[in-house]
Protein backbone atom coordinates (compact mmCIF):
# COMPACT_ATOMS: atom_id res chain seq x y z
CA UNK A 1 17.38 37.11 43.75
CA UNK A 2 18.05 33.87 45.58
CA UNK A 3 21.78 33.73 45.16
CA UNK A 4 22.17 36.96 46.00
CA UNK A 5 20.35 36.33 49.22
CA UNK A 6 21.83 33.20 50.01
CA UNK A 7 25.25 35.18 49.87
CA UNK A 8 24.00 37.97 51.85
CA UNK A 9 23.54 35.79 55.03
CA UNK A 10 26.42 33.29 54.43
CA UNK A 11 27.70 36.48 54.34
CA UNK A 12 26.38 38.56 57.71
CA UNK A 13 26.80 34.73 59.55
CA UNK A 14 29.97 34.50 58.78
CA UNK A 15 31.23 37.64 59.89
CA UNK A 16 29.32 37.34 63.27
CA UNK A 17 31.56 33.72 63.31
CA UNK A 18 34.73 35.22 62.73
CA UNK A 19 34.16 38.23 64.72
CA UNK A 20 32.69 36.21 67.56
CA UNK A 21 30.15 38.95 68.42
CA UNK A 22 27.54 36.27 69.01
CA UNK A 23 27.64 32.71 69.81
CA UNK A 24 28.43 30.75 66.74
CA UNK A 25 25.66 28.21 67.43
CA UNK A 26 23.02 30.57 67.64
CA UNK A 27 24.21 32.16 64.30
CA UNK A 28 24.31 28.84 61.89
CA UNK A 29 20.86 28.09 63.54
CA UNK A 30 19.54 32.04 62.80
CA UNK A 31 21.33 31.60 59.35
CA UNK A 32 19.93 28.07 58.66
CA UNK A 33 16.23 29.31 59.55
CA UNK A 34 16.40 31.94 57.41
CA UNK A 35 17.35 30.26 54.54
CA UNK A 36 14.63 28.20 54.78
CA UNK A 37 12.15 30.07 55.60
CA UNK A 38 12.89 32.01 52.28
CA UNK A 39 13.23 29.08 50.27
CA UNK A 40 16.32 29.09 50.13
CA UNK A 41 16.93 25.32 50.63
CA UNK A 42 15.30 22.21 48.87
CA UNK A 43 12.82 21.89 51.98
CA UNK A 44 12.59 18.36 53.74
CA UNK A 45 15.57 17.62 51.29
CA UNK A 46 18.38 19.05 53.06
CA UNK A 47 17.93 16.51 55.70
CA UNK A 48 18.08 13.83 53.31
CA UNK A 49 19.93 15.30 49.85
CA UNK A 50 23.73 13.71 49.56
CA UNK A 51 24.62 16.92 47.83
CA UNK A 52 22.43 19.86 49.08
CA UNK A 53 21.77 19.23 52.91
CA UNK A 54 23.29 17.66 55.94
CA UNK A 55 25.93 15.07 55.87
CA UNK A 56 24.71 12.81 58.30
CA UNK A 57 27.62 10.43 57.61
CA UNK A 58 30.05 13.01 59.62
CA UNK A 59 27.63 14.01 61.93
CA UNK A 60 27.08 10.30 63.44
CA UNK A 61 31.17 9.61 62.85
CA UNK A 62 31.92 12.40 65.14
CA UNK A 63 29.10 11.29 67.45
CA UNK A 64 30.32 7.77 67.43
CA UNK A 65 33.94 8.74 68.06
CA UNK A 66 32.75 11.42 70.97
CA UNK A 67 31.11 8.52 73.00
CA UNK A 68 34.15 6.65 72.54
CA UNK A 69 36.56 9.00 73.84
CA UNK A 70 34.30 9.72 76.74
CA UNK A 71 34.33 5.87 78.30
CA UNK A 72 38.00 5.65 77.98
CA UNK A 73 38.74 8.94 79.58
CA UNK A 74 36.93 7.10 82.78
CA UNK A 75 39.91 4.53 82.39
CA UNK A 76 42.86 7.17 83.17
CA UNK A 77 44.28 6.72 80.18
CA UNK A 78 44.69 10.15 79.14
CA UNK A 79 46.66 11.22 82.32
CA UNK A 80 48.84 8.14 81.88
CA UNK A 81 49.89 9.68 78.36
CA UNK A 82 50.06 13.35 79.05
CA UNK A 83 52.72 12.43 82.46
CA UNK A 84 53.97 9.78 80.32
CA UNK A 85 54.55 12.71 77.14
CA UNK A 86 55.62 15.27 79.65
CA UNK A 87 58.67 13.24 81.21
CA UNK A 88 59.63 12.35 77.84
CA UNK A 89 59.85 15.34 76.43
CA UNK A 90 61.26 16.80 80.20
CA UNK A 91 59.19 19.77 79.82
CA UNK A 92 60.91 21.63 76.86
CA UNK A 93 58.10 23.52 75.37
CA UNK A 94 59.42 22.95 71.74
CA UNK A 95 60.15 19.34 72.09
CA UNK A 96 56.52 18.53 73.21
CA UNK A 97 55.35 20.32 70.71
CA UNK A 98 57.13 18.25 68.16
CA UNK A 99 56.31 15.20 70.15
CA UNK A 100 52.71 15.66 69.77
CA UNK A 101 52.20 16.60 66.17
CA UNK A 102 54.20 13.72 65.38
CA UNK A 103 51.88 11.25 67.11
CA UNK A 104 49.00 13.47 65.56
CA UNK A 105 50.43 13.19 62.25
CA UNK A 106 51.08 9.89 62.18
CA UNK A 107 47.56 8.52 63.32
CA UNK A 108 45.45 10.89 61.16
CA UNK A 109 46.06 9.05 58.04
CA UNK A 110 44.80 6.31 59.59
CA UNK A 111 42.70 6.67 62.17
CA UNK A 112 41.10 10.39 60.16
CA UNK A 113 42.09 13.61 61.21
CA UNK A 114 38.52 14.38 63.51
CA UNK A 115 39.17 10.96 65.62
CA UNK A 116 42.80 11.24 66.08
CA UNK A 117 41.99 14.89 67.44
CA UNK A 118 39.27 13.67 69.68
CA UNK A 119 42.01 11.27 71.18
CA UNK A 120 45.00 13.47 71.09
CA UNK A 121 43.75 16.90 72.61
CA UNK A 122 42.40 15.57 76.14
CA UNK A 123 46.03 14.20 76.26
CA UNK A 124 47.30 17.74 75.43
CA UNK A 125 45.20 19.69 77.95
CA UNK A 126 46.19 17.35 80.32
CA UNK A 127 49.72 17.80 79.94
CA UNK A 128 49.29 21.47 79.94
CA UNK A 129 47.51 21.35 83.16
CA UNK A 130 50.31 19.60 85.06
CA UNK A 131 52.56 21.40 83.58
CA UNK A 132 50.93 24.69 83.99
CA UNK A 133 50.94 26.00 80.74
CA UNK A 134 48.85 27.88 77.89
CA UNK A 135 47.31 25.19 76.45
CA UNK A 136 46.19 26.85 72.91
CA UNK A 137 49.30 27.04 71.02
CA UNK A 138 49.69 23.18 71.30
CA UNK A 139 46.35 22.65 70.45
CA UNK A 140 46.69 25.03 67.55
CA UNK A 141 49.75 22.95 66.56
CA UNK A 142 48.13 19.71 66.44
CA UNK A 143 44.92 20.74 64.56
CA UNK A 144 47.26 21.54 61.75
CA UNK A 145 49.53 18.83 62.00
CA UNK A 146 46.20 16.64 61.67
CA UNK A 147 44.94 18.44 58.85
CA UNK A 148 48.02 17.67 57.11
CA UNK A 149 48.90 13.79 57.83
CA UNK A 150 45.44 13.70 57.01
CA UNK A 151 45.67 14.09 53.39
CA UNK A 152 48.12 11.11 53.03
CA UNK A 153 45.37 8.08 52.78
CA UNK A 154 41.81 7.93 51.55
CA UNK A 155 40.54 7.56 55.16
CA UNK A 156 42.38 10.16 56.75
CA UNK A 157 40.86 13.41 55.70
CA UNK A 158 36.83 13.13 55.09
CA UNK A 159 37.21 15.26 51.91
CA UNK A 160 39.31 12.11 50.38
CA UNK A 161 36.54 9.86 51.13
CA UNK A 162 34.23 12.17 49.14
CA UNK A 163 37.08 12.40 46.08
CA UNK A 164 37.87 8.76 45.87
CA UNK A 165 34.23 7.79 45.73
CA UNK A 166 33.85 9.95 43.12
CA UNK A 167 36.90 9.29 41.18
CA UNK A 168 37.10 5.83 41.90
CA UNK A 169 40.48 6.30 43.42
CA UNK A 170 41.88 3.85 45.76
CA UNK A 171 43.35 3.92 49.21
CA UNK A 172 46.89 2.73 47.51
CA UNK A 173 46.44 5.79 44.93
CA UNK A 174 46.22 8.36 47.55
CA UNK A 175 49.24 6.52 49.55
CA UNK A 176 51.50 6.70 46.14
CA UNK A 177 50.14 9.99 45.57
CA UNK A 178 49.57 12.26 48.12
CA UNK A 179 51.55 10.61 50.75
CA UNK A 180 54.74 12.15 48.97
CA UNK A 181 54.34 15.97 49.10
CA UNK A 182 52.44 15.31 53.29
CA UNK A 183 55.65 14.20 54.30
CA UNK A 184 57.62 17.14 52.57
CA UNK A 185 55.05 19.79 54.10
CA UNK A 186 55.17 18.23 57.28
CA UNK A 187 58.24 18.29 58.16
CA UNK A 188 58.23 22.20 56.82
CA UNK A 189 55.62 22.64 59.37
CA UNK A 190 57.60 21.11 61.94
CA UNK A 191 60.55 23.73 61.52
CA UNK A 192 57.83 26.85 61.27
CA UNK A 193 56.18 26.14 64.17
CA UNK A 194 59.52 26.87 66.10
CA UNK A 195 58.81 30.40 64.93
CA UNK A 196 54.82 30.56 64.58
CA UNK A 197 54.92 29.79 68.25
CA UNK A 198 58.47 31.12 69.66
CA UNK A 199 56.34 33.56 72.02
CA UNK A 200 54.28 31.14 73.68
CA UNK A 201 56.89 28.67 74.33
CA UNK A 202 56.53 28.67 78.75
CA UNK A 203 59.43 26.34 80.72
CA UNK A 204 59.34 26.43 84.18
CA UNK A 205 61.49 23.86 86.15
CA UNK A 206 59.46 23.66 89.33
CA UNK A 207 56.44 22.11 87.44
CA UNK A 208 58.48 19.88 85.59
CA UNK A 209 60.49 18.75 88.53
CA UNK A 210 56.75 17.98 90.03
CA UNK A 211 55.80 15.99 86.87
CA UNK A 212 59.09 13.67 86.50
CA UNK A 213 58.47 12.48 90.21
CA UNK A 214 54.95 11.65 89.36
CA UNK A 215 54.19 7.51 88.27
CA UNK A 216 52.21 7.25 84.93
CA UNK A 217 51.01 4.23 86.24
CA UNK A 218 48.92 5.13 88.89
CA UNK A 219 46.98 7.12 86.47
CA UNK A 220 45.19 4.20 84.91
CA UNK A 221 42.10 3.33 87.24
CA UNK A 222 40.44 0.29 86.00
CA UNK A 223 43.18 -1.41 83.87
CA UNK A 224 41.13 -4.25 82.64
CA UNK A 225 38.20 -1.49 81.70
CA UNK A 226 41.13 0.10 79.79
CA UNK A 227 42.39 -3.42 77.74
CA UNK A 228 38.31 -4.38 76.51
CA UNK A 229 38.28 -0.17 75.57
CA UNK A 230 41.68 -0.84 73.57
CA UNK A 231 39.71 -4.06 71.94
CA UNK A 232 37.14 -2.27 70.66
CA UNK A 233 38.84 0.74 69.34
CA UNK A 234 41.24 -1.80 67.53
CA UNK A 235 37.79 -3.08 66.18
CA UNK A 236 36.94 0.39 65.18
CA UNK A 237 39.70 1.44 63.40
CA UNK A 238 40.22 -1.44 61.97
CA UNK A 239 36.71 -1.12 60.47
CA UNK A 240 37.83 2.70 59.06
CA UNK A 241 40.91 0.82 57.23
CA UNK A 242 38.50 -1.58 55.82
CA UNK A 243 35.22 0.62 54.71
CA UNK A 244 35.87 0.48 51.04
CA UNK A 245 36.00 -3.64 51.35
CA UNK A 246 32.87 -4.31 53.82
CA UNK A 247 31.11 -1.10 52.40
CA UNK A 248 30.22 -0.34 55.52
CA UNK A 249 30.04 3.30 56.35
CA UNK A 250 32.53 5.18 58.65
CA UNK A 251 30.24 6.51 60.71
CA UNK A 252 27.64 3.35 60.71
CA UNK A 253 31.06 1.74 62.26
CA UNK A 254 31.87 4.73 65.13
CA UNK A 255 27.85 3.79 66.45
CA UNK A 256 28.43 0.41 66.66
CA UNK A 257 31.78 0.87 68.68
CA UNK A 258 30.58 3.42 70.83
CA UNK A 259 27.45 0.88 71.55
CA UNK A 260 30.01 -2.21 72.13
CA UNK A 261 32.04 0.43 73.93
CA UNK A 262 29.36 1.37 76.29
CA UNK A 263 28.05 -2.51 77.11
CA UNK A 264 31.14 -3.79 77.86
CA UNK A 265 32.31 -1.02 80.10
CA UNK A 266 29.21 -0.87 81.92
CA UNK A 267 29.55 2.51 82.30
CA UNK A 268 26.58 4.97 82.90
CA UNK A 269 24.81 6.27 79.11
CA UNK A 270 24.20 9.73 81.26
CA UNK A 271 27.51 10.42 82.14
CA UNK A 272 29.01 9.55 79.06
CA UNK A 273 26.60 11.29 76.86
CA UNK A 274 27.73 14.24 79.04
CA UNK A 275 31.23 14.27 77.40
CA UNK A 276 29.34 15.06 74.03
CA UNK A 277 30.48 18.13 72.42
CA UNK A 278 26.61 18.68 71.60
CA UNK A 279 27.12 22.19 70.45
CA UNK A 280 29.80 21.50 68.11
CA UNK A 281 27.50 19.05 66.44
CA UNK A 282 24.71 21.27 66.18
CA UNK A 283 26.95 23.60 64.82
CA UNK A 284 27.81 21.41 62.14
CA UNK A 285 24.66 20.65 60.98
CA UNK A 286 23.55 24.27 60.70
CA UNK A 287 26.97 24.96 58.60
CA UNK A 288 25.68 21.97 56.34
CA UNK A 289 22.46 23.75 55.88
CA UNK A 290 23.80 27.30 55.51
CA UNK A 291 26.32 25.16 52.36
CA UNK A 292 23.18 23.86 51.35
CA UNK A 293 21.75 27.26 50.24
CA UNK A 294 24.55 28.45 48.23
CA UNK A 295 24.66 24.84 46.67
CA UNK A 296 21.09 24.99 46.27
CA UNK A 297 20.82 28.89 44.40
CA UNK A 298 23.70 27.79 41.91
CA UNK A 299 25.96 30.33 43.85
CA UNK A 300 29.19 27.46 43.78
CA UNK A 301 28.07 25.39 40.43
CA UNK A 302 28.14 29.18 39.05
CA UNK A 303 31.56 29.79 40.22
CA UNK A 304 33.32 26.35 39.16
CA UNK A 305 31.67 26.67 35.90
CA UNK A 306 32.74 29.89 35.45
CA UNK A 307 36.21 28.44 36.09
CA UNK A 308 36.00 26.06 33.71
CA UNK A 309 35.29 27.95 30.90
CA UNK A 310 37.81 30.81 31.76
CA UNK A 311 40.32 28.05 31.53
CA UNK A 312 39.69 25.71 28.23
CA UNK A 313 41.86 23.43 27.70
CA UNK A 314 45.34 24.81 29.65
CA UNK A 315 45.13 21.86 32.36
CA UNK A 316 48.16 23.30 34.26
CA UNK A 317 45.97 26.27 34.88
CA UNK A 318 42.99 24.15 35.65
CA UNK A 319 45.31 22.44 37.92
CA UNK A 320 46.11 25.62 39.72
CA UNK A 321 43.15 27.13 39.95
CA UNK A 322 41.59 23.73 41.44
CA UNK A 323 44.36 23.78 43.80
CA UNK A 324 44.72 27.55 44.97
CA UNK A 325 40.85 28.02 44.81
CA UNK A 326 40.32 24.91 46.86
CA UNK A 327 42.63 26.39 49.00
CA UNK A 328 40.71 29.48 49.20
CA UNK A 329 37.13 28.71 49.15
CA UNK A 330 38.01 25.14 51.19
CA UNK A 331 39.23 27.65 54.07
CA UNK A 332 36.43 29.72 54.44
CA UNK A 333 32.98 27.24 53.21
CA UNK A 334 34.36 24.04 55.40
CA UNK A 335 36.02 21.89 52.91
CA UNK A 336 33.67 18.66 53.40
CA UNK A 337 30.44 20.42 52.20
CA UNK A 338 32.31 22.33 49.71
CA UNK A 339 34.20 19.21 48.07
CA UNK A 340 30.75 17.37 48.01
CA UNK A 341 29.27 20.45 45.93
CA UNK A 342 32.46 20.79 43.81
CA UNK A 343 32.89 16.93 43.09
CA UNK A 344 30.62 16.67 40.39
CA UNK A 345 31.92 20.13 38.51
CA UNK A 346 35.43 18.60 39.03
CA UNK A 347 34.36 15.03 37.24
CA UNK A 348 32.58 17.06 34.66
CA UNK A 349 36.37 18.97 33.76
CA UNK A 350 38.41 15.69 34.22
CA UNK A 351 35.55 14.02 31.78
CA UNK A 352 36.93 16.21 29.10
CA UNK A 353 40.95 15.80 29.37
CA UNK A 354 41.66 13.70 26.48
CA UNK A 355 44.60 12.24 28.67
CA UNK A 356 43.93 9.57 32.24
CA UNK A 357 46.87 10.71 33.28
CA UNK A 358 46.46 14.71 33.58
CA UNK A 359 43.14 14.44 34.27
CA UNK A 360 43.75 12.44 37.89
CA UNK A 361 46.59 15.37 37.90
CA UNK A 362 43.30 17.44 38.37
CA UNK A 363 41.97 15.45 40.79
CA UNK A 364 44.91 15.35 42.72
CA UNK A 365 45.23 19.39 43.04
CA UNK A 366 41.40 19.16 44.05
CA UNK A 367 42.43 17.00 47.03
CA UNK A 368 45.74 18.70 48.05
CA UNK A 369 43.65 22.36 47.78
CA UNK A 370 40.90 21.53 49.34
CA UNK A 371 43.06 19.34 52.09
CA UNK A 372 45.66 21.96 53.25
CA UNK A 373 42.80 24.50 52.90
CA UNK A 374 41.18 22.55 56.10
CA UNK A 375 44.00 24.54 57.92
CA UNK A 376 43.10 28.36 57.25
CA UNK A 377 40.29 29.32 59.28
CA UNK A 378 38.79 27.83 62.55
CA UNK A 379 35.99 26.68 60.61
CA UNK A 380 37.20 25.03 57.79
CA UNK A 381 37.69 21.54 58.66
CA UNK A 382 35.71 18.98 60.98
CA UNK A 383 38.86 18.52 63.56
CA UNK A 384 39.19 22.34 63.72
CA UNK A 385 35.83 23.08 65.33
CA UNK A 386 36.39 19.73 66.88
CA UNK A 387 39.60 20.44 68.88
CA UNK A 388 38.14 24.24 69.85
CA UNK A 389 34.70 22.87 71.02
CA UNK A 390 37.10 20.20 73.32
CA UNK A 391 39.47 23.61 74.15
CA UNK A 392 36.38 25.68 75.16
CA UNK A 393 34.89 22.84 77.26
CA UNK A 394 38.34 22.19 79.49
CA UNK A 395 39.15 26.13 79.62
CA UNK A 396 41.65 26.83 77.21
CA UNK A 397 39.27 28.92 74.68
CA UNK A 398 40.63 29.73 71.18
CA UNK A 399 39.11 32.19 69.48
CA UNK A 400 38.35 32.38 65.26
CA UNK A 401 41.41 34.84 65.18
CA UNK A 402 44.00 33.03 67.90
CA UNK A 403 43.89 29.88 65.37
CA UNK A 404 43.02 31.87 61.64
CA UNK A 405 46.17 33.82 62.16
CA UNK A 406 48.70 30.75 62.29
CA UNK A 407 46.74 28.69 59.79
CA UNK A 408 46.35 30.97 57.18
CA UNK A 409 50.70 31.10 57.10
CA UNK A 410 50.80 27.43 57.21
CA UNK A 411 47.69 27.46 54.73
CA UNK A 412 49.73 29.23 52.43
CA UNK A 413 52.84 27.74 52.53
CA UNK A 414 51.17 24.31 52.12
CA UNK A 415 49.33 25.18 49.05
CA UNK A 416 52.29 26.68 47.24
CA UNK A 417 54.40 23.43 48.23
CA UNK A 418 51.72 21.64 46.68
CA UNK A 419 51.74 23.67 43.20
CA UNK A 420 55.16 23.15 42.97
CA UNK A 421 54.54 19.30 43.42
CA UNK A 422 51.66 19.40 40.85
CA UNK A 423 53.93 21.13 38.61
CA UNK A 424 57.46 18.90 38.69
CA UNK A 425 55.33 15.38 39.09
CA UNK A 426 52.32 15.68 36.61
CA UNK A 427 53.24 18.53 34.09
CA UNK A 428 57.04 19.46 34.21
């Protein structure tokens, strides 16, 4: 009876998420409740449970990184790139498009796909602002883009950190490994988004001729506030790069650089806890707890076992349906929570290839699914909810369907890139 009713309000919630009938907040919190108070959850443990409750480690990352971005928005730094992107790019809707995925793509393998969001779309809305255009579509653009330089590096997409921990794969395995087949499906994603987006392309001269006569410069206020923030976000991500040698947590090392951040900018804790995107955390942690109930009824262990025995011993098939189902269930379960439940079922199949080699193939389709699968619904990766929470807040709203509908093409044409890669690299 318990998986059943953990499915049946996964289930109802989600549909009131996607259909945005209610506010999403108040659903995971409805949805959360009731799975606990039917005992549906392991109790006090989901606030404390690795595997069946809340992952605090993203939580307090995204927290860290939000108090961040909020003191160096005070320095005018964002204006300063969004006049200095605009000129560059001279307006043309399709060239600033590229321009920013590239510099999204390019810093989420290193700096992780949430923070490089958190830094990139206040840039975008202002742009969009001066230049007096729909804001969404480039938003839209650069959550994928993210999603996919993302997968390149152990750091850069939070379901890798999960994968190589459990693995024990390194940050120079993931570079050699899934760096390869990111660049491919980038650059694919460049070209598509020329079409995905042809209709909301917007050019109009007299707000770019107002833009190239404005001086980039002026935006910064405080320049020296701007060079100690710079310092200490250096610090920070130099701190991501190095997790795995320090062992010190990513999100243990966004709190400590939001703290420096905050003492040596002096600036007031009120206002900047004010640029918190409270409700996309609490949003979080009631999708964590919603996870939590079908991890805790046996509703996902039932499935990948399931899986596993369907398949045997065909690891090309167990490579596909890792990758494609990843894919799948990734998009529509947020693929952090679901690659912490499906971790363990994954290291129980790869336990039994007689072969190293084919069974990090596995792994490796486990990533790339579950990675690309960030991309097809608004829900199903941290920078997703992220980058609509920041959308919402400045008054460019995107609704579940405005993004779903673009990422569930780009979803798809990812994954099958991917199974073709799987396929000539690890079993041709």
């Amino acid at each position: 009876m318990g998986p059943v009713l953990a499915l049946a309000i996964f289930g109802i919630a989600y549909f009131f998420i996607a259909t945005e009938k209610l506010d999403k907040v108040a659903v995971v919190l409805t949805a959360a409740g009731a799975m606990a108070v039917l005992g549906l959850i392991p109790g006090s443990e989901v606030f404390y449970s690795e595997h069946e409750g809340i992952d605090w480690n993203v939580v307090f990352l995204l927290l860290g990184m939000m108090v961040i971005v909020g003191v160096i928005k005070q320095t005018g730094l964002f204006d300063y790139l969004g006049i200095w992107a605009a000129k560059r790019s001279r307006g043309r809707p399709y060239r600033l498009m590229v321009m920013l995925m590239g510099i999204t793509a390019v810093a989420s393998p290193f700096l992780d796909n949430v923070t490089t969001i958190m830094l990139v779309a206040p840039v975008t809305v202002v742009i969009c602002n001066r230049l007096r255009i729909a804001a969404q579509p480039y938003l839209i653009a650069e959550i994928l883009a993210s999603n996919i330089g993302g997968a390149a590096t152990l750091i850069g997409d939070p379901p890798n950190i999960i994968i190589g921990s459990r693995a024990g794969l390194s940050f120079n395995d993931f570079l050699v490994h899934m760096a390869p087949i990111v660049v491919l499906v980038f650059v694919v994603f460049v070209l598509l988004t020329k079409v995905l987006f042809r209709r909301s392309f917007e050019y109009h001269p007299e707000q770019v001729a107002e833009v190239m006569a404005l001086q980039e410069r002026r935006a910064i206020t405080d320049p020296k506030l701007l060079v100690r923030c710079l310092v200490v976000l250096a610090g920070v991500v130099a701190g991501f790069a190095l997790h795995a040698v320090v062992h010190v947590e990513p999100s243990i090392v966004a709190l400590v650089g939001a703290g420096v951040m905050v003492l040596v900018s002096r600036a007031d804790v009120g206002d900047v806890l004010r640029e918190v995107e409270w409700p996309t955390l609490v949003f979080f942690m009631g999708l964590f707890v919603m996870v939590a109930g079908l991890t805790h009824t046996g509703v996902i262990s039932t499935v990948g076992t399931w899986a596993v025995d369907a398949l045997g011993d065909n690891y090309f098939a167990a490579a596909t349906a890792l990758l494609f189902g990843s894919s799948v269930l990734g998009a529509f379960f947020d693929n952090i929570p679901y690659v912490a439940t499906m971790t363990p079922i994954v290291e129980g199949v790869v336990a039994q290839v007689p072969d190293p080699q084919t069974g990090q193939a596995l792994w490796w389709s486990f990533a790339l699914g579950a990675d690309f699968g960030g991309n097809g619904t608004a829900v199903a990766a941290s920078a997703n909810v992220v980058a609509i929470g920041i959308a919402a807040r400045t008054g460019h709203r995107i609704s579940f369907w405005q993004f779903t509908k673009y990422g569930i093409v780009v979803t798809l044409l990812s994954t099958l890139m991917a199974w073709i890669y799987v396929w000539l690299r690890y079993f041709m």
